[in-house]
PDB file of N, CA and C in Angstrom:
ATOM      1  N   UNK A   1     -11.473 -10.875  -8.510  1.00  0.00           N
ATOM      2  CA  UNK A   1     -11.671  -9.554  -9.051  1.00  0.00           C
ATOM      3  C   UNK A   1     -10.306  -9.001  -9.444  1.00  0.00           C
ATOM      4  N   UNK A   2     -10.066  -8.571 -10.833  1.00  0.00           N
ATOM      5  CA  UNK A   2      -8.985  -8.262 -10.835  1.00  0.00           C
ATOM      6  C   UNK A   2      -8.762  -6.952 -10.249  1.00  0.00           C
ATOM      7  N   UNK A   3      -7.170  -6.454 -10.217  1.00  0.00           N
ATOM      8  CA  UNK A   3      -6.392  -5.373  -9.314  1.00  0.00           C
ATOM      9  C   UNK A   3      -7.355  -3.825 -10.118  1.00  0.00           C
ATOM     10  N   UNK A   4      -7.191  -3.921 -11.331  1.00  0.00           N
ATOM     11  CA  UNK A   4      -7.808  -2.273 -11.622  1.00  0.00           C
ATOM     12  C   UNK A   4      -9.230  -2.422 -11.756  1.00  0.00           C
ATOM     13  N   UNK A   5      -9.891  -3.044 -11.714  1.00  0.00           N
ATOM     14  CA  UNK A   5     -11.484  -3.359 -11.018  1.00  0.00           C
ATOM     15  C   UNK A   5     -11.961  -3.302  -9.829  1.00  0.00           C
ATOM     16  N   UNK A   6     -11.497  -3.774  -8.731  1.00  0.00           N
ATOM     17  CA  UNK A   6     -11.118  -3.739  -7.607  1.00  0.00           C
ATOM     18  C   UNK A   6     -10.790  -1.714  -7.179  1.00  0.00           C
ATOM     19  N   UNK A   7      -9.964  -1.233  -7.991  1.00  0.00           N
ATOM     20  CA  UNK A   7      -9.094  -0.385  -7.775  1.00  0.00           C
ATOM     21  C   UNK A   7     -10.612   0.992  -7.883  1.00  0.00           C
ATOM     22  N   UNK A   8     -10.719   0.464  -9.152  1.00  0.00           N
ATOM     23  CA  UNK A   8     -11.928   1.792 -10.034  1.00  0.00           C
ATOM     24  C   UNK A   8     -13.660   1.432  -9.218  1.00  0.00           C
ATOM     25  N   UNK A   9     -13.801   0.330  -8.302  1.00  0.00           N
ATOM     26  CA  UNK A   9     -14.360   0.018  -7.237  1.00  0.00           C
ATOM     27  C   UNK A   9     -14.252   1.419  -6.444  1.00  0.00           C
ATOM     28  N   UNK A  10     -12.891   0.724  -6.090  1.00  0.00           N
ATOM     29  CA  UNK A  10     -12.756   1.553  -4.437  1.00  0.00           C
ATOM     30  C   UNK A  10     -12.764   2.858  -4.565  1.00  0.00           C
ATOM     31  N   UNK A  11     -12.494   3.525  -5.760  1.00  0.00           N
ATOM     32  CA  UNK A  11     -12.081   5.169  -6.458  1.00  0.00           C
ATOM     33  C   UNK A  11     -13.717   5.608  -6.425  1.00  0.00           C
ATOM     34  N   UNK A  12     -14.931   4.659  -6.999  1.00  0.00           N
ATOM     35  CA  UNK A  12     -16.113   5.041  -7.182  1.00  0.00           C
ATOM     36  C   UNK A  12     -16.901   5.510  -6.002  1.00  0.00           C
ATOM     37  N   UNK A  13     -16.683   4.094  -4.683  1.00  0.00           N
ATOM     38  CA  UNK A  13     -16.843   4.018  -3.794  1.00  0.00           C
ATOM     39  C   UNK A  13     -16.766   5.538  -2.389  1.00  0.00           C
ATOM     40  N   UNK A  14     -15.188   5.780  -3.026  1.00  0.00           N
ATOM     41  CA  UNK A  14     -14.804   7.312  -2.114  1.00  0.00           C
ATOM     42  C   UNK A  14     -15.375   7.754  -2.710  1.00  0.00           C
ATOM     43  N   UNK A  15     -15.329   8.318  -4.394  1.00  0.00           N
ATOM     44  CA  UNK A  15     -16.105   9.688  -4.586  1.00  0.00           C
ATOM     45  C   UNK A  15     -17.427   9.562  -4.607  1.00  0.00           C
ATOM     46  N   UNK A  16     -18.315   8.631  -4.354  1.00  0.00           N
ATOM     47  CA  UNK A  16     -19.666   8.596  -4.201  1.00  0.00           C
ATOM     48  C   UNK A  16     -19.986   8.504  -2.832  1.00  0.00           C
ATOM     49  N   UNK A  17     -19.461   8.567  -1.646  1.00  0.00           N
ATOM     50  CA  UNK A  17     -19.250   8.387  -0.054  1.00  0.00           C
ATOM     51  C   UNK A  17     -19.299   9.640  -0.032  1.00  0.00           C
ATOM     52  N   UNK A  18     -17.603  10.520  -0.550  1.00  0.00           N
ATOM     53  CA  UNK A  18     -17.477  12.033  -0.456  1.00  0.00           C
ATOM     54  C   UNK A  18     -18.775  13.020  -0.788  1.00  0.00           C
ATOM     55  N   UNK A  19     -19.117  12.420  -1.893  1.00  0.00           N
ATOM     56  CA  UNK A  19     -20.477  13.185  -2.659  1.00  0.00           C
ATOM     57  C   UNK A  19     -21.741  13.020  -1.742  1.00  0.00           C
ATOM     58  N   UNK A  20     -21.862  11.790  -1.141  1.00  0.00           N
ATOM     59  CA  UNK A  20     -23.176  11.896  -0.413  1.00  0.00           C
ATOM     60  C   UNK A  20     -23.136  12.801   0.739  1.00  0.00           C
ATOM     61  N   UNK A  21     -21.859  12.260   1.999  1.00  0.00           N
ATOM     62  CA  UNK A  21     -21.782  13.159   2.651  1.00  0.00           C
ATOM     63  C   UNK A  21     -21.757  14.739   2.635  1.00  0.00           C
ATOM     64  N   UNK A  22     -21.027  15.055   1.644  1.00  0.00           N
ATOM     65  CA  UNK A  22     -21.213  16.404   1.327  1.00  0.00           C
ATOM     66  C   UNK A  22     -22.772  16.617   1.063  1.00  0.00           C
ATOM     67  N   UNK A  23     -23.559  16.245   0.797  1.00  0.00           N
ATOM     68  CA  UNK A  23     -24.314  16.864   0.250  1.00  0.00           C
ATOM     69  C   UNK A  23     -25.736  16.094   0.603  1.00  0.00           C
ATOM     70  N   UNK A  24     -25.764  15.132   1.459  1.00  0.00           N
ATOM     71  CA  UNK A  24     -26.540  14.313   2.204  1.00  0.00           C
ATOM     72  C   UNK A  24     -27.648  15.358   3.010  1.00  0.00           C
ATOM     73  N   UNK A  25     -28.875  14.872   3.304  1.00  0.00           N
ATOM     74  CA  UNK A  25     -29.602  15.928   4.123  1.00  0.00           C
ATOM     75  C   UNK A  25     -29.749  15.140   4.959  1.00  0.00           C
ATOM     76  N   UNK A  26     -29.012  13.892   5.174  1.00  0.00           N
ATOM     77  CA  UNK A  26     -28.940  12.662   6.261  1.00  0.00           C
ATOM     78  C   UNK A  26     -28.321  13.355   7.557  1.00  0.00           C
ATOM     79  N   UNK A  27     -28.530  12.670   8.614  1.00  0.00           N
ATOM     80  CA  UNK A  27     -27.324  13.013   9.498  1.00  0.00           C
ATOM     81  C   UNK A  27     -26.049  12.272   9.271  1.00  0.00           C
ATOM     82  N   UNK A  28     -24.909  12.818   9.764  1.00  0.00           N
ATOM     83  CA  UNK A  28     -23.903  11.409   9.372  1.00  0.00           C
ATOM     84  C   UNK A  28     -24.163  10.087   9.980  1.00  0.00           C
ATOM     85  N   UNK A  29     -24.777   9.759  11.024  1.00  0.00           N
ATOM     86  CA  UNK A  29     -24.658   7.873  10.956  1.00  0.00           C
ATOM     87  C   UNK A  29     -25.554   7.507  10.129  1.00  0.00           C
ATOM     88  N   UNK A  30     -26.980   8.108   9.948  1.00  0.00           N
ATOM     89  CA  UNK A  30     -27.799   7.533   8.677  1.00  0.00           C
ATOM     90  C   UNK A  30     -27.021   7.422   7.812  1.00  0.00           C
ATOM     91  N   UNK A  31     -25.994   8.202   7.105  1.00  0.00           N
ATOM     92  CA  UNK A  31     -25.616   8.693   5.703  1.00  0.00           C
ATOM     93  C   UNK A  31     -24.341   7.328   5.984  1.00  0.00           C
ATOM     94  N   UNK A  32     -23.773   6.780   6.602  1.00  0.00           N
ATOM     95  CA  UNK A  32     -22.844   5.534   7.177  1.00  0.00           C
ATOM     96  C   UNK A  32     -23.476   4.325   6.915  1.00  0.00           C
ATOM     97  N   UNK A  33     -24.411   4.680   7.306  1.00  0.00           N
ATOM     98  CA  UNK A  33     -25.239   3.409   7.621  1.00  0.00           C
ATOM     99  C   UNK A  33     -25.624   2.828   5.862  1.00  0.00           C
ATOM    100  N   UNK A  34     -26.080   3.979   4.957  1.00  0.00           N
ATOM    101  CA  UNK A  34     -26.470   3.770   3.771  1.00  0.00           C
ATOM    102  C   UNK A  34     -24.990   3.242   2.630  1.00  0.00           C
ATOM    103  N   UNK A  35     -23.839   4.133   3.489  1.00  0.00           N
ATOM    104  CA  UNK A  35     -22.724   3.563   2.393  1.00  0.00           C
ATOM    105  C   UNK A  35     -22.273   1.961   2.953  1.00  0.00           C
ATOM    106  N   UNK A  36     -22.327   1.570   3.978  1.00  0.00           N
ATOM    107  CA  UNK A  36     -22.427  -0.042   4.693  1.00  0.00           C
ATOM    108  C   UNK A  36     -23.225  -0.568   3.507  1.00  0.00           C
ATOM    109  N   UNK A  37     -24.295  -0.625   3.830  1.00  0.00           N
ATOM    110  CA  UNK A  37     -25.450  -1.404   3.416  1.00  0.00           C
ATOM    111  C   UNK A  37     -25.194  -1.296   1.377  1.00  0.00           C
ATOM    112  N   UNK A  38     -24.673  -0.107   0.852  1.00  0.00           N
ATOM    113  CA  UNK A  38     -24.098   0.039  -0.753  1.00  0.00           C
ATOM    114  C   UNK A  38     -22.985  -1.360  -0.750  1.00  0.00           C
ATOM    115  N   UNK A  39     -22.363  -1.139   0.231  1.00  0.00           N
ATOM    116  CA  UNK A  39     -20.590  -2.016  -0.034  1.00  0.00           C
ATOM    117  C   UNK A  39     -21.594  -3.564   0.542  1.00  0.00           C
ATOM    118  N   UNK A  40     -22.297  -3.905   0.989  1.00  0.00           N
ATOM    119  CA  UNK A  40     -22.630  -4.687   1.332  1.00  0.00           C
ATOM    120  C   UNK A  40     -23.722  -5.346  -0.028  1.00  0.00           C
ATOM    121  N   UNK A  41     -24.230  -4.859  -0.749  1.00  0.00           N
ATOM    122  CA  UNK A  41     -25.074  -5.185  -2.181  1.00  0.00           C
ATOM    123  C   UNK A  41     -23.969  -5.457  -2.525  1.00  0.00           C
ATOM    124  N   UNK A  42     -22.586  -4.949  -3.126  1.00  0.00           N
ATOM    125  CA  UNK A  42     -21.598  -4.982  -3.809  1.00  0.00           C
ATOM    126  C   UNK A  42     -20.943  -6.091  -2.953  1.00  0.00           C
ATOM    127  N   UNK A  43     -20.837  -6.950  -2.089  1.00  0.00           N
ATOM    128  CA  UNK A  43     -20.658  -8.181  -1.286  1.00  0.00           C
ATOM    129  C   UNK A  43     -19.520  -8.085  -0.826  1.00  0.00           C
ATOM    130  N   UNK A  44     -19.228  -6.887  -0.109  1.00  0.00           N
ATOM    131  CA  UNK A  44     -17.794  -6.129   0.611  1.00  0.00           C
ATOM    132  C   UNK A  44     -18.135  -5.840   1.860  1.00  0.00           C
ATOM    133  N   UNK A  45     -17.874  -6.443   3.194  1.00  0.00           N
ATOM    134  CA  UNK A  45     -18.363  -5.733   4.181  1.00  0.00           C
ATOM    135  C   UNK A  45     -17.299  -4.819   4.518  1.00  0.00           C
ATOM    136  N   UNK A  46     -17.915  -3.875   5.335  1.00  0.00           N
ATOM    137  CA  UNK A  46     -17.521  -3.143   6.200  1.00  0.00           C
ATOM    138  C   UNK A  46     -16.511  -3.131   6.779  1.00  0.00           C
ATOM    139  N   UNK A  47     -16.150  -4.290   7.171  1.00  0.00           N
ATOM    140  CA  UNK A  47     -14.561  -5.092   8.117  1.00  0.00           C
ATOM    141  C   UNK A  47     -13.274  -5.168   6.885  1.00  0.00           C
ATOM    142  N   UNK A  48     -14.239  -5.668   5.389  1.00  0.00           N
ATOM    143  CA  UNK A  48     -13.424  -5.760   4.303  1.00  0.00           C
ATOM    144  C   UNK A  48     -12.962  -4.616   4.033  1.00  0.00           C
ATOM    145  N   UNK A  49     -13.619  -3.856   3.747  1.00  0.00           N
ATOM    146  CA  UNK A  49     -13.362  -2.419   2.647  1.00  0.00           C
ATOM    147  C   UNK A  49     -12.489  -1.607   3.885  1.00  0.00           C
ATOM    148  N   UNK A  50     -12.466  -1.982   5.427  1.00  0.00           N
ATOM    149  CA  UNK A  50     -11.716  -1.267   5.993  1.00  0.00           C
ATOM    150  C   UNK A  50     -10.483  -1.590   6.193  1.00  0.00           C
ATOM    151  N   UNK A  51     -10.126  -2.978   5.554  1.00  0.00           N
ATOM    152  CA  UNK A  51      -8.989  -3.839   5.717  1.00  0.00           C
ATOM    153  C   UNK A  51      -8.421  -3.353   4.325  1.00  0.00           C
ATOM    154  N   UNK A  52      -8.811  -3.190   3.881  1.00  0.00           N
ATOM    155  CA  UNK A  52      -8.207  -2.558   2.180  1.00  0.00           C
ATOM    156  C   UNK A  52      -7.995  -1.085   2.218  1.00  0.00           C
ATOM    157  N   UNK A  53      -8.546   0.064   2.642  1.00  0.00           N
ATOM    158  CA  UNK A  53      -8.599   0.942   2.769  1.00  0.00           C
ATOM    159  C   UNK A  53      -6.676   1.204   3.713  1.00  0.00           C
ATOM    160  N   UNK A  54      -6.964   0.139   5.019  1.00  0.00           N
ATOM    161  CA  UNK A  54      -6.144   0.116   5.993  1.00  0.00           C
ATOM    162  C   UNK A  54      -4.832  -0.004   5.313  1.00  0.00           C
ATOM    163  N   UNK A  55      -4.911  -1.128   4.697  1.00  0.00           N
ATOM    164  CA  UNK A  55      -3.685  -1.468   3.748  1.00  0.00           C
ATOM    165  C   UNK A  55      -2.983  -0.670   2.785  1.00  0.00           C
ATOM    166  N   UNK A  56      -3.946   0.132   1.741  1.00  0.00           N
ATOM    167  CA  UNK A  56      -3.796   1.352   1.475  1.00  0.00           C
ATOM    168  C   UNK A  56      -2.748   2.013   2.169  1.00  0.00           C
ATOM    169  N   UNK A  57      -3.402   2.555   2.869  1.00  0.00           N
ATOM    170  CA  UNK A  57      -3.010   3.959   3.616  1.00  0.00           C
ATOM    171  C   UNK A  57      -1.530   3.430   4.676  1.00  0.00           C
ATOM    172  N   UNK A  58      -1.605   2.638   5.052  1.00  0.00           N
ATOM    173  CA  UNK A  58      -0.358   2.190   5.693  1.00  0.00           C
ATOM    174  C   UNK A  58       1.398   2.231   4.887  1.00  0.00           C
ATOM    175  N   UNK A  59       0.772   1.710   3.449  1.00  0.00           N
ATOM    176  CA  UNK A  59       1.472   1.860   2.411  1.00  0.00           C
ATOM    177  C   UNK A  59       1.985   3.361   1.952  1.00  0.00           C
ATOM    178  N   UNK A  60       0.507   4.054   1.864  1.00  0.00           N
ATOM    179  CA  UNK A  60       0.872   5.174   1.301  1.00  0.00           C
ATOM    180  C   UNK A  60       1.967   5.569   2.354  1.00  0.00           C
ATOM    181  N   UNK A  61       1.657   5.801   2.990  1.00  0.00           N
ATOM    182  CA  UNK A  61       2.325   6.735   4.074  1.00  0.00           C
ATOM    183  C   UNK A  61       4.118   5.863   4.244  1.00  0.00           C
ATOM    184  N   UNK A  62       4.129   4.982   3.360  1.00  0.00           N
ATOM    185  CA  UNK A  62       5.630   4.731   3.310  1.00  0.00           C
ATOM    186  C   UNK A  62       5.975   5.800   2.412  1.00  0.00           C
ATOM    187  N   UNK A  63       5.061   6.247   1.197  1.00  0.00           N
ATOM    188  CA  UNK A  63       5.481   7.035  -0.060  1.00  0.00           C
ATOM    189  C   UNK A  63       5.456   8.557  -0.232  1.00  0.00           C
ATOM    190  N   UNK A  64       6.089   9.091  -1.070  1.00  0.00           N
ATOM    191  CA  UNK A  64       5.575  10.719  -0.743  1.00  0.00           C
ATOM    192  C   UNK A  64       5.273  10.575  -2.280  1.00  0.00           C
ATOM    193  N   UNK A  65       6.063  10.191  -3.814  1.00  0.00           N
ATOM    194  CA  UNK A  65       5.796  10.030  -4.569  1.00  0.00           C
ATOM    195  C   UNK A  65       4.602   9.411  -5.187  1.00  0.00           C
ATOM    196  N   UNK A  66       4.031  10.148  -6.270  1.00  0.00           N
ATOM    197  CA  UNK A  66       2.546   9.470  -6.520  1.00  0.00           C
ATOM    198  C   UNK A  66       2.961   8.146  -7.895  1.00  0.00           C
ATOM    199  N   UNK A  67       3.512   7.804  -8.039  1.00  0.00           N
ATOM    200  CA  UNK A  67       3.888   6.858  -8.893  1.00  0.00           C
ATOM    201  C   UNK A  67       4.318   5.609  -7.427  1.00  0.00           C
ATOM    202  N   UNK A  68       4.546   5.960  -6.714  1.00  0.00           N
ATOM    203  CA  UNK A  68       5.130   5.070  -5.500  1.00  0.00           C
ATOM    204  C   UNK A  68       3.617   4.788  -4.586  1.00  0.00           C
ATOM    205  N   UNK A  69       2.864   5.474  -4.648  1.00  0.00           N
ATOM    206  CA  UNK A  69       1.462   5.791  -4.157  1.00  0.00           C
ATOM    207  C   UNK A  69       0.973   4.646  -4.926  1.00  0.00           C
ATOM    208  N   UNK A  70       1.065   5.073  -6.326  1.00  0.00           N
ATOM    209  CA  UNK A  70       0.005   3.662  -7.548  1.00  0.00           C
ATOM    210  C   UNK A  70       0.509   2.614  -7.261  1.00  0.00           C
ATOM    211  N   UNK A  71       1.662   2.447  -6.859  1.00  0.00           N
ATOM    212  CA  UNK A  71       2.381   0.835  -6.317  1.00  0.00           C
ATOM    213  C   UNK A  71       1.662   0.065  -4.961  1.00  0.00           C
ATOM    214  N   UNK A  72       1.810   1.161  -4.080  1.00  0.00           N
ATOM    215  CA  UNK A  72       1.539   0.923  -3.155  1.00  0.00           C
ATOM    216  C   UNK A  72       0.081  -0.089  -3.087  1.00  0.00           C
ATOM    217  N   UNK A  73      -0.345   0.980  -4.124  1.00  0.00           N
ATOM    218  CA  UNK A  73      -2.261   0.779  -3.905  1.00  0.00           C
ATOM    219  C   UNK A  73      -2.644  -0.385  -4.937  1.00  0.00           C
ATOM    220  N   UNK A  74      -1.572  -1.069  -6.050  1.00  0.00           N
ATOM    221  CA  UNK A  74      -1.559  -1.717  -6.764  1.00  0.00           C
ATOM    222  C   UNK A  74      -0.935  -3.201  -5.415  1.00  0.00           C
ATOM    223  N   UNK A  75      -0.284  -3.038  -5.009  1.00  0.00           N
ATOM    224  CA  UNK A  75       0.545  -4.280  -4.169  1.00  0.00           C
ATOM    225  C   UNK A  75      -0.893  -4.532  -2.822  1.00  0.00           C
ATOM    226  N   UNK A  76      -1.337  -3.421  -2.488  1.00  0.00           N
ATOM    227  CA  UNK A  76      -2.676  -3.827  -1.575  1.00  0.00           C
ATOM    228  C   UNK A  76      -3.720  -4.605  -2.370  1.00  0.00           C
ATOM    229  N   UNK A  77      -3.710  -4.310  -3.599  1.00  0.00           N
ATOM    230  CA  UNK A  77      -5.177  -4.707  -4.566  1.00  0.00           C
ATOM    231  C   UNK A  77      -4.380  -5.971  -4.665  1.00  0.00           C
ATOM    232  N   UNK A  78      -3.424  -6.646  -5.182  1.00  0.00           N
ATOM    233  CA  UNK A  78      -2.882  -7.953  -5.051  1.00  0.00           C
ATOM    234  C   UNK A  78      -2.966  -8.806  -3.760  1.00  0.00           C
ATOM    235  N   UNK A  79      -2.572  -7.926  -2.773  1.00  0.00           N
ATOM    236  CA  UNK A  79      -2.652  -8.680  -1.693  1.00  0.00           C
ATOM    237  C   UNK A  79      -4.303  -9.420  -1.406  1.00  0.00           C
ATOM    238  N   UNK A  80      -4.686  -8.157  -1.562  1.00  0.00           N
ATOM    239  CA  UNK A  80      -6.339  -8.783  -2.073  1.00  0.00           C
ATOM    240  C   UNK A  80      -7.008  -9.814  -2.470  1.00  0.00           C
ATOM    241  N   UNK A  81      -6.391  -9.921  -3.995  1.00  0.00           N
ATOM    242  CA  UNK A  81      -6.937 -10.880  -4.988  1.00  0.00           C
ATOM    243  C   UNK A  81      -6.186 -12.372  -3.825  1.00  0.00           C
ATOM    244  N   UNK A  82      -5.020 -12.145  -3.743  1.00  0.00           N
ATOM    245  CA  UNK A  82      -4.082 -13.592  -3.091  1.00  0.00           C
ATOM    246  C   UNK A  82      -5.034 -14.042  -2.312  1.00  0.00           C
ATOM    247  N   UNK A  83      -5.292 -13.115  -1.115  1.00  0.00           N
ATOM    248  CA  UNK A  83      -6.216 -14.104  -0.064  1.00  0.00           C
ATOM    249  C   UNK A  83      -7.262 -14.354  -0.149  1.00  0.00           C
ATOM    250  N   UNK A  84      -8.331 -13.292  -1.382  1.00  0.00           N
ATOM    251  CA  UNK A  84      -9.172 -14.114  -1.615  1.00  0.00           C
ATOM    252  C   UNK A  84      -9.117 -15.550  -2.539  1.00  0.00           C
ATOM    253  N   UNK A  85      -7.824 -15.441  -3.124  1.00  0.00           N
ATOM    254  CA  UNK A  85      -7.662 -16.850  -3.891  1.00  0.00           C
ATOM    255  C   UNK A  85      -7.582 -18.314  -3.219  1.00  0.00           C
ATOM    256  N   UNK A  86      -6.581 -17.958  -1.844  1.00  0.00           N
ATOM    257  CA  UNK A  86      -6.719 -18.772  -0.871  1.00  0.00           C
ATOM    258  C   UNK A  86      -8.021 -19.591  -0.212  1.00  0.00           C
ATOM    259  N   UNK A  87      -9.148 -18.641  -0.431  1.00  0.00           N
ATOM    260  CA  UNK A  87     -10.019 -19.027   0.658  1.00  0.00           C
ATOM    261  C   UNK A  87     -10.546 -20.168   0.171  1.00  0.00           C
TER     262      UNK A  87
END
């Protein structure tokens, strides 16, 4: 999967998570349970998308700059593609 596919994934992913919860008449673990089972059609588990997310954010938080932010989140989406190339 390439890096800005991958990327506009994970961007869809939050604001359609953000949107349900907000506005869900679920409780929150139902409303969890339904974004699992979304990333899971899309053949991402749960363990995955939190290992990317993780990677993310570990990064960010080296950056305060948002051009240093798109790097960050660009060098996680690579790291990505690598190990799934490996497997």
């Amino acid at each position: 999967m390439k890096a800005s596919n991958l990327l506009a994934f994970i961007a869809g992913v939050a604001a359609g998570a953000a949107a349900g919860i907000l506005l869900a008449p679920d409780k929150g673990d139902k409303t969890r349970a339904k974004i699992v089972a979304l990333l899971e059609e899309k053949g991402i588990s749960k363990d995955k998308f939190e290992d990317i997310i993780g990677r993310v954010k570990s990064k960010i938080n080296e950056y305060t700059d948002m051009s240093d932010i798109e790097i960050a989140i660009d060098e996680s989406l690579k790291e990505e593609e690598d190990s799934e190339e490996t497997k």
